[in-house]
N, C-alpha and C. Protein backbone atom coordinates (compact mmCIF):
# COMPACT_ATOMS: atom_id res chain seq x y z
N UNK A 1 18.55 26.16 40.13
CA UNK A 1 18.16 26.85 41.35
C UNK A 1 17.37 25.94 42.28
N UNK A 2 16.23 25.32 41.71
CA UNK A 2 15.67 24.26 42.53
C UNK A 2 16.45 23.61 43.50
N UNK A 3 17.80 22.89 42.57
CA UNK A 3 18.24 21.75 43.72
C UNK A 3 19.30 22.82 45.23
N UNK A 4 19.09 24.02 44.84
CA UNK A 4 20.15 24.92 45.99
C UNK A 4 18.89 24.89 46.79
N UNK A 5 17.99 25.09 46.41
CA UNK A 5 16.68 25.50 47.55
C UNK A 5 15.99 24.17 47.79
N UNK A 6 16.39 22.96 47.23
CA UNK A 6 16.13 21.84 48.69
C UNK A 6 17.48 21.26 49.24
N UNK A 7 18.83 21.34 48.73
CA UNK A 7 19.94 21.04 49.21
C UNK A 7 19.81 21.79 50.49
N UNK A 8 19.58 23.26 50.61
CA UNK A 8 19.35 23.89 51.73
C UNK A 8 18.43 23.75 52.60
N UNK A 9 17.31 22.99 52.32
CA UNK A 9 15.63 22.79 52.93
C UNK A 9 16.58 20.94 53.72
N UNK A 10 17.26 20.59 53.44
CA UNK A 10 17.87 18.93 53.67
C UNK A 10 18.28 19.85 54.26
N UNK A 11 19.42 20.44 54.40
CA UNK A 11 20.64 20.91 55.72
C UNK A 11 20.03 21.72 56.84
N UNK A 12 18.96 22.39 56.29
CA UNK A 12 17.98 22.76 57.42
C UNK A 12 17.32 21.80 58.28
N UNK A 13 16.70 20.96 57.48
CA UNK A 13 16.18 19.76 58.05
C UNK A 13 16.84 18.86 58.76
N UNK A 14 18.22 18.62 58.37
CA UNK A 14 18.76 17.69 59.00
C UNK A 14 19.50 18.20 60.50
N UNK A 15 19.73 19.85 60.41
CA UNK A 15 19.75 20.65 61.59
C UNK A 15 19.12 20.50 62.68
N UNK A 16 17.54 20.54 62.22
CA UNK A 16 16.63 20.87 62.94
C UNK A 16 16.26 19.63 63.57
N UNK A 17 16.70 18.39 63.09
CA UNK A 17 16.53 16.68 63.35
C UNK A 17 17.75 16.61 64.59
N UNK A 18 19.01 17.29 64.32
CA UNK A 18 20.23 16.85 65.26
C UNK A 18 19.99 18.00 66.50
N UNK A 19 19.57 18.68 66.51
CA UNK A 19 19.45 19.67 67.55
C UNK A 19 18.35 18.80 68.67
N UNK A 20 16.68 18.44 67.81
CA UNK A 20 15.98 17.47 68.54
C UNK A 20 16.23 16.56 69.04
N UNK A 21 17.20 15.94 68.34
CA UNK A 21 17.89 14.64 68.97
C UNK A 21 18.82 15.00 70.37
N UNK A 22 19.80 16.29 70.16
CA UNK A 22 20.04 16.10 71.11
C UNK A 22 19.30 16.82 72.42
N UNK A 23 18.15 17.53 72.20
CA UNK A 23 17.43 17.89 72.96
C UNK A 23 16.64 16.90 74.32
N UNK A 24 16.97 15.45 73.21
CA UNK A 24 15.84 14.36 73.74
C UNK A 24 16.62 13.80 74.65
N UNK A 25 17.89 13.85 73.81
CA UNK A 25 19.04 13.04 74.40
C UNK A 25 19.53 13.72 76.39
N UNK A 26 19.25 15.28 75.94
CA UNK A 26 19.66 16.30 77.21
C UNK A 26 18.33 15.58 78.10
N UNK A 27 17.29 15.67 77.65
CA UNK A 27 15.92 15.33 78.59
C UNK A 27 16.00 14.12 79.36
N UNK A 28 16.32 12.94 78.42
CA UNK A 28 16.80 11.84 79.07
C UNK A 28 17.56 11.40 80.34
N UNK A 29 19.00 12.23 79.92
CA UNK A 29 20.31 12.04 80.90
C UNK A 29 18.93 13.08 82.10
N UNK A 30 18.54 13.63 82.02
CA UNK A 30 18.19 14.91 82.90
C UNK A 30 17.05 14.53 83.47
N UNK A 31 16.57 13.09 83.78
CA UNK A 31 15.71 12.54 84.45
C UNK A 31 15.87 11.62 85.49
N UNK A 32 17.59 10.85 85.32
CA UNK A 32 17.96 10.61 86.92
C UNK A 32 17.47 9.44 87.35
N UNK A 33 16.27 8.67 86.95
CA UNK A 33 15.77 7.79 87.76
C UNK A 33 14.86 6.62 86.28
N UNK A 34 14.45 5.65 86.84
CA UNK A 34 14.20 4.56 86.00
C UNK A 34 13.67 5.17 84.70
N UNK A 35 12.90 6.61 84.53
CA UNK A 35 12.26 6.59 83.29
C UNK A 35 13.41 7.23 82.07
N UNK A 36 14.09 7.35 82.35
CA UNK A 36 15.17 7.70 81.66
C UNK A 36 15.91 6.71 80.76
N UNK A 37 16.25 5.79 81.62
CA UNK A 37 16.59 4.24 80.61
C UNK A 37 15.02 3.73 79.65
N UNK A 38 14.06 4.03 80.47
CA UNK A 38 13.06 3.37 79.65
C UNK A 38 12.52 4.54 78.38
N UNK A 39 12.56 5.44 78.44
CA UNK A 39 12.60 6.36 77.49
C UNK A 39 13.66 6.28 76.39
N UNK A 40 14.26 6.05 76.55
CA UNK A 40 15.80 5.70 76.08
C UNK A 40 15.41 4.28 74.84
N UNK A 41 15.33 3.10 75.44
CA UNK A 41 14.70 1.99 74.97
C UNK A 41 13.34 2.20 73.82
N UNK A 42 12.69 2.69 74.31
CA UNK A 42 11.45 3.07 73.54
C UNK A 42 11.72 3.89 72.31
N UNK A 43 12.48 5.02 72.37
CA UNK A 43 12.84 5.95 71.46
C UNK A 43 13.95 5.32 70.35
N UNK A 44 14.97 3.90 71.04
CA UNK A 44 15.65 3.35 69.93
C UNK A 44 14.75 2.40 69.53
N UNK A 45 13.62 1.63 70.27
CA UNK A 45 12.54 0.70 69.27
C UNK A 45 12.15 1.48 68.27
N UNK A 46 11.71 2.67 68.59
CA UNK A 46 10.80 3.54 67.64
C UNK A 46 11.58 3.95 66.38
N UNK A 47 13.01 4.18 66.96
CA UNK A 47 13.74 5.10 65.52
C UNK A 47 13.98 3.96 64.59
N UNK A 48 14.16 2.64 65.35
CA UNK A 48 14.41 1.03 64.52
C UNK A 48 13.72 0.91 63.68
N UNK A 49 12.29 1.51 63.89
CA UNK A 49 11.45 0.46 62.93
C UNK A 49 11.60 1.39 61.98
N UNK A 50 11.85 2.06 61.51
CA UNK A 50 11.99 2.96 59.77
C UNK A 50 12.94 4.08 60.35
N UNK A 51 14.00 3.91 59.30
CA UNK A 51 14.82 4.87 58.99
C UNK A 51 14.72 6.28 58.72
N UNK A 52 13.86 6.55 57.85
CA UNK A 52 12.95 8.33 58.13
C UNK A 52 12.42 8.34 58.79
N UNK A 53 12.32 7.81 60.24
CA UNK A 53 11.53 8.87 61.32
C UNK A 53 12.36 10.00 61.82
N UNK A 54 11.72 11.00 61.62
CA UNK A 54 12.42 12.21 62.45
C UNK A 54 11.68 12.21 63.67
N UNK A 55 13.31 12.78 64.43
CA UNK A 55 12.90 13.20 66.02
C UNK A 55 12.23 14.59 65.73
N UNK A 56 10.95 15.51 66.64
CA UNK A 56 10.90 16.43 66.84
C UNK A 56 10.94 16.47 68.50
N UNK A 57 10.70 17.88 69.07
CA UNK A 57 10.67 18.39 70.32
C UNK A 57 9.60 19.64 70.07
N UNK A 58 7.97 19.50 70.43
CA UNK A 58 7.30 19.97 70.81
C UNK A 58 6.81 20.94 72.45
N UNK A 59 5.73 21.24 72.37
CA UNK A 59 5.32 21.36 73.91
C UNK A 59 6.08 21.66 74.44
N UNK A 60 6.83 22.13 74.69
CA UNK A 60 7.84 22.44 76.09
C UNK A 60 8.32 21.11 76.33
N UNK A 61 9.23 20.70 75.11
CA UNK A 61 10.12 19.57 75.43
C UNK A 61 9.47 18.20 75.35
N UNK A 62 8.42 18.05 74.92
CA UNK A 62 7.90 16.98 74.30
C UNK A 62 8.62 15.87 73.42
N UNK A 63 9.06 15.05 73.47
CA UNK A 63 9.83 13.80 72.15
C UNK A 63 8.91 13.89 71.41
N UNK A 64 8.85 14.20 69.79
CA UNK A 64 7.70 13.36 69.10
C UNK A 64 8.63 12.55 68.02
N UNK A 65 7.93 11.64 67.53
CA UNK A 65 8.30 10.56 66.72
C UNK A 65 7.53 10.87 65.20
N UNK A 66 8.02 11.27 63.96
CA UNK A 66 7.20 11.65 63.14
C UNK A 66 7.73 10.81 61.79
N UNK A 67 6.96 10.68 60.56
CA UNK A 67 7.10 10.30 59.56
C UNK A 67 5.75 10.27 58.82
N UNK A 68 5.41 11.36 57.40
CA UNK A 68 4.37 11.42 57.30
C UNK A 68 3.10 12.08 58.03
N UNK A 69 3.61 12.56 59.41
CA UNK A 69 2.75 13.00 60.47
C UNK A 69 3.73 12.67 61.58
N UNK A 70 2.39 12.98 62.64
CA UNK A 70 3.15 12.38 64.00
C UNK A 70 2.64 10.92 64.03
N UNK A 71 3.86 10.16 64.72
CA UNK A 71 3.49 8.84 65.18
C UNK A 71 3.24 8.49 66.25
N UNK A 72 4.14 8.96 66.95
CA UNK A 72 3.50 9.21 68.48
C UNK A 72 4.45 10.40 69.59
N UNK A 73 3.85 10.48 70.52
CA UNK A 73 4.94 11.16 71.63
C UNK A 73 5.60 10.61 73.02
N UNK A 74 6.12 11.33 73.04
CA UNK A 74 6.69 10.00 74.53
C UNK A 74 6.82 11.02 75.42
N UNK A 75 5.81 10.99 76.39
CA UNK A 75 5.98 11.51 78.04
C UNK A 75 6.44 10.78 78.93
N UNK A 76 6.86 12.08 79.79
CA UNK A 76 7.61 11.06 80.92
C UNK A 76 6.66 12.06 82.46
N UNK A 77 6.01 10.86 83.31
CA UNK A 77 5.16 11.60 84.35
C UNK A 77 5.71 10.40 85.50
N UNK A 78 5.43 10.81 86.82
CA UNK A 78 6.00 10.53 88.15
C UNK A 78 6.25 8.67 87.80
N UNK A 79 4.88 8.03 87.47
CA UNK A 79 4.90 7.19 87.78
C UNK A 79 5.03 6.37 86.43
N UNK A 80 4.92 7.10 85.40
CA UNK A 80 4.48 6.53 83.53
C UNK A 80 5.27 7.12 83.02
N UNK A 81 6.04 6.01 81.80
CA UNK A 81 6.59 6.65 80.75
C UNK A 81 5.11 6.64 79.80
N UNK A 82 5.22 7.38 79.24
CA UNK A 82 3.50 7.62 77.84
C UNK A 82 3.76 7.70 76.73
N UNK A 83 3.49 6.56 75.89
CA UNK A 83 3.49 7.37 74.50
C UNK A 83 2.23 7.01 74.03
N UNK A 84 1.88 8.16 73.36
CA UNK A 84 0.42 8.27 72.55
C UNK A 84 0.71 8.42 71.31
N UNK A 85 0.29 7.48 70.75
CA UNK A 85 -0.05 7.67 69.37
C UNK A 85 -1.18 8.51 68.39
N UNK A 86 -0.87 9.53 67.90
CA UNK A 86 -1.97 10.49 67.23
C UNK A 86 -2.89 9.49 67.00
N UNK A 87 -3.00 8.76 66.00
CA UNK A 87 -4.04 7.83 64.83
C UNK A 87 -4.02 6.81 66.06
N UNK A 88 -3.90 6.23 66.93
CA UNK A 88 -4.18 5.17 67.93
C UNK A 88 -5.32 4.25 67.37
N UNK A 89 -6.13 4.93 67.32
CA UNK A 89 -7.46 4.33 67.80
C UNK A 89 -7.74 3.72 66.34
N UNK A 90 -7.40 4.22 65.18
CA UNK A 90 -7.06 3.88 63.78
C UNK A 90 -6.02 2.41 63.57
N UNK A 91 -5.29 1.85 64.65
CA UNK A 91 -4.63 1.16 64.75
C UNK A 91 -4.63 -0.23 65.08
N UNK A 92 -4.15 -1.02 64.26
CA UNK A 92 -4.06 -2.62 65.05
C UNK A 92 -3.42 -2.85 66.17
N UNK A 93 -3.61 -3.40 67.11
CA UNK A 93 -2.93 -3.33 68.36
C UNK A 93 -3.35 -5.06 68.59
N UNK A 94 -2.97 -5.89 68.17
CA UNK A 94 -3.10 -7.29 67.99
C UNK A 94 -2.56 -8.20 69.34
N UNK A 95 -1.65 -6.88 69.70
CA UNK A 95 -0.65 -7.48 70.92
C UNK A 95 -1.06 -6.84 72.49
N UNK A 96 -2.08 -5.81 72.21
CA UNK A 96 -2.72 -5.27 73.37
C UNK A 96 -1.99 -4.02 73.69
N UNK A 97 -0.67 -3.34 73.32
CA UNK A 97 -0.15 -2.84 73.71
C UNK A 97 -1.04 -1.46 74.53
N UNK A 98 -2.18 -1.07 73.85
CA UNK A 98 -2.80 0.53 74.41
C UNK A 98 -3.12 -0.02 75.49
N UNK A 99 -3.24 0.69 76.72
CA UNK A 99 -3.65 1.05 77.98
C UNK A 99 -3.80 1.61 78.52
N UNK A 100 -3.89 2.81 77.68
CA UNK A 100 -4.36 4.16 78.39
C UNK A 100 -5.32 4.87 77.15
N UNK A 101 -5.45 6.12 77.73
CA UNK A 101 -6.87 6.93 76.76
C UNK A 101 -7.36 6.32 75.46
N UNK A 102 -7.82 5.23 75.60
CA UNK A 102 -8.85 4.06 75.35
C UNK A 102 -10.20 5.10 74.37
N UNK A 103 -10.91 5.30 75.43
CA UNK A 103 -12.09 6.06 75.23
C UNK A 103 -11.86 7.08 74.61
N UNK A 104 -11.05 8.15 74.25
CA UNK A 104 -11.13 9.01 72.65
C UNK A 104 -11.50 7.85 71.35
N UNK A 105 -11.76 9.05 70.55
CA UNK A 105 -11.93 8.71 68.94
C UNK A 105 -10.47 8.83 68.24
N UNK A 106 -9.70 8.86 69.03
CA UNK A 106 -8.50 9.21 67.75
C UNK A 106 -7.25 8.53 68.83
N UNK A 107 -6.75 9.55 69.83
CA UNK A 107 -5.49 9.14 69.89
C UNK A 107 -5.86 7.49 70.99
N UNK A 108 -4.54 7.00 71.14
CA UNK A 108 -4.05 5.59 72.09
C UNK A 108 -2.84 6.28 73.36
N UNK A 109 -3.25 5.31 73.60
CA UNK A 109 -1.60 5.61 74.49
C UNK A 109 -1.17 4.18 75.01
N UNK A 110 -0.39 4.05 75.94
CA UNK A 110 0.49 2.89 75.98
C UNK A 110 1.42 3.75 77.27
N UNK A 111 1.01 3.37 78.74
CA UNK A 111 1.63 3.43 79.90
C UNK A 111 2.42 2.36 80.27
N UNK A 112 3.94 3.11 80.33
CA UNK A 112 5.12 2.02 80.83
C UNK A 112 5.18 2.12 82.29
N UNK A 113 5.41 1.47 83.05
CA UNK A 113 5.61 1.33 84.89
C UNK A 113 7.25 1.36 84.78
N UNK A 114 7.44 1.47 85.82
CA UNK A 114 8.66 1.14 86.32
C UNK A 114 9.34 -0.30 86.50
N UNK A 115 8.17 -1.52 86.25
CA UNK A 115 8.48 -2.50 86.00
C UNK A 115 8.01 -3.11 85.32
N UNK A 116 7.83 -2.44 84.47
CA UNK A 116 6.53 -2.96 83.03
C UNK A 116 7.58 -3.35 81.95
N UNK A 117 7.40 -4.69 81.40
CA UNK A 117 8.41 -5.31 80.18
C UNK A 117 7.90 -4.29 78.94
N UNK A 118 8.79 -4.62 78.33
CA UNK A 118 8.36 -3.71 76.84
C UNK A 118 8.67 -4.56 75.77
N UNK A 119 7.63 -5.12 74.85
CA UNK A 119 7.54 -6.26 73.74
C UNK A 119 7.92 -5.25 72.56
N UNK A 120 9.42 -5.66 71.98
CA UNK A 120 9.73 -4.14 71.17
C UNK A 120 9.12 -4.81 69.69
N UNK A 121 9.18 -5.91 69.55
CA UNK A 121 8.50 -6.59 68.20
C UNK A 121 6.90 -5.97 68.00
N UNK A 122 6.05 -5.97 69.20
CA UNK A 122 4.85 -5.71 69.07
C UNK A 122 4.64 -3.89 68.89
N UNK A 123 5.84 -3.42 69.66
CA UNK A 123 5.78 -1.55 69.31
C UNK A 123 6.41 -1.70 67.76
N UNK A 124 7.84 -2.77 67.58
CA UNK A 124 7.85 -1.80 66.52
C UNK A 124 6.81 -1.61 64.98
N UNK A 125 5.70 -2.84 65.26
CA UNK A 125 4.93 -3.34 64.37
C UNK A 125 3.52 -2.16 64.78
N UNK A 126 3.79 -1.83 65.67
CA UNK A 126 2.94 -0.72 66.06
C UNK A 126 3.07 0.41 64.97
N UNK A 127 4.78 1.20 65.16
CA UNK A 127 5.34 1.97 65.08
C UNK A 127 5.33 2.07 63.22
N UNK A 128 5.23 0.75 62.91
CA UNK A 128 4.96 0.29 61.12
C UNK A 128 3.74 0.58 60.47
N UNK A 129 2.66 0.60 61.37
CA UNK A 129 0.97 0.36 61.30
C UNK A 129 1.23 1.77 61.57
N UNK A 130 1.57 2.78 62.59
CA UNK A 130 1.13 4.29 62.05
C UNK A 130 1.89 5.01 61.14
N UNK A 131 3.24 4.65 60.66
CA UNK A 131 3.79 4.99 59.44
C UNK A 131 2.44 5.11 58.90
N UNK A 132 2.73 3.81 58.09
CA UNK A 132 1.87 3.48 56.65
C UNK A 132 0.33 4.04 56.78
N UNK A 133 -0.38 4.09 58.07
CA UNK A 133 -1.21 5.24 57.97
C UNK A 133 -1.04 6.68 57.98
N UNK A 134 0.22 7.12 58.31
CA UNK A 134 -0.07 8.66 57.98
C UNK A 134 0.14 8.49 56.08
N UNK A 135 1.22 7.71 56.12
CA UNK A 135 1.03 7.92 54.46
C UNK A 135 0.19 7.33 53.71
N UNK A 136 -0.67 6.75 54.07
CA UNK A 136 -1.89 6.38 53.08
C UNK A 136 -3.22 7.87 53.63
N UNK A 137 -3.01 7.99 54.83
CA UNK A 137 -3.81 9.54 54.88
C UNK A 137 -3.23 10.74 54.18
N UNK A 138 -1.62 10.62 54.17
CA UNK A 138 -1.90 12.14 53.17
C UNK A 138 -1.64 11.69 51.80
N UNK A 139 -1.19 10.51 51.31
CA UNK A 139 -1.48 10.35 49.72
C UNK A 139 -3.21 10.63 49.58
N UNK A 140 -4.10 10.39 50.41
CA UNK A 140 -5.47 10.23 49.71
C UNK A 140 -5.85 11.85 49.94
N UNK A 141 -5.15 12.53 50.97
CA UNK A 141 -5.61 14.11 50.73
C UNK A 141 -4.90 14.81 49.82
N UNK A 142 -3.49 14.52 49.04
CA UNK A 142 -3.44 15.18 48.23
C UNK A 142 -3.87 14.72 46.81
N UNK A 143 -4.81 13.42 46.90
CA UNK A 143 -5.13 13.11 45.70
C UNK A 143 -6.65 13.69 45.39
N UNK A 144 -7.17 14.15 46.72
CA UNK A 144 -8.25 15.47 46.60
C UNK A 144 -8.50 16.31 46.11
């Protein structure tokens, strides 16, 4: 009985992963103008760097990037693509990437321009560094 009730918890899951995806995918095409390709770019750096990240769709259409937790989210505003990273501030950023909400205790962010390069080696090593912290944060809470 077990393996019917996660065979089904996987086909649920993997449902609920292809529907987000193409939710992100609808949001994308449905933006028309430069942040759309750059959203686009960012979201295949992000899914690159580890194979279990699931897409979700939060907030009223929010991208989030998850594994272990959230890793980060990706907004899209007039002038910024955004992604914030939950654990940010928990993070090596060796390459400078944060540039935005700095001053919290927790999350980062990272504002793209419209002509802002994007160093995908330095996100996806980003994108590696909040993995391995959500899972070293919830191995140590369920070892509580």
């Amino acid at each position: 009985m077990t393996g019917d009730k996660e065979a089904r918890a996987t086909t649920a899951d993997t449902a609920d992963t292809n529907a987000a995806s193409a939710e992100i995918d609808a949001r994308i095409a449905a933006l028309g103008d430069w942040r759309g390709p750059v959203l686009s770019r960012l979201r295949a750096i992000i899914r690159g760097a580890d194979p279990a990240i699931v897409e979700e769709v939060k907030w009223r259409g929010v991208p989030v990037w998850s594994r272990g937790g959230i890793i980060c989210t990706g907004e899209t505003y007039k002038a910024v693509v955004k992604l914030t990273f939950a654990k940010g501030a928990a993070l090596p950023d060796p390459a400078g990437l944060f540039n935005a909400s700095l001053e919290g205790n927790t999350r980062r962010a990272i504002d793209i321009r419209e002509s802002g390069a994007i160093d995908a080696d330095a996100l996806t090593a980003l994108v590696q560094a909040a993995i391995a912290r959500n899972l070293e944060t919830g191995t140590k809470k369920r070892k509580a």
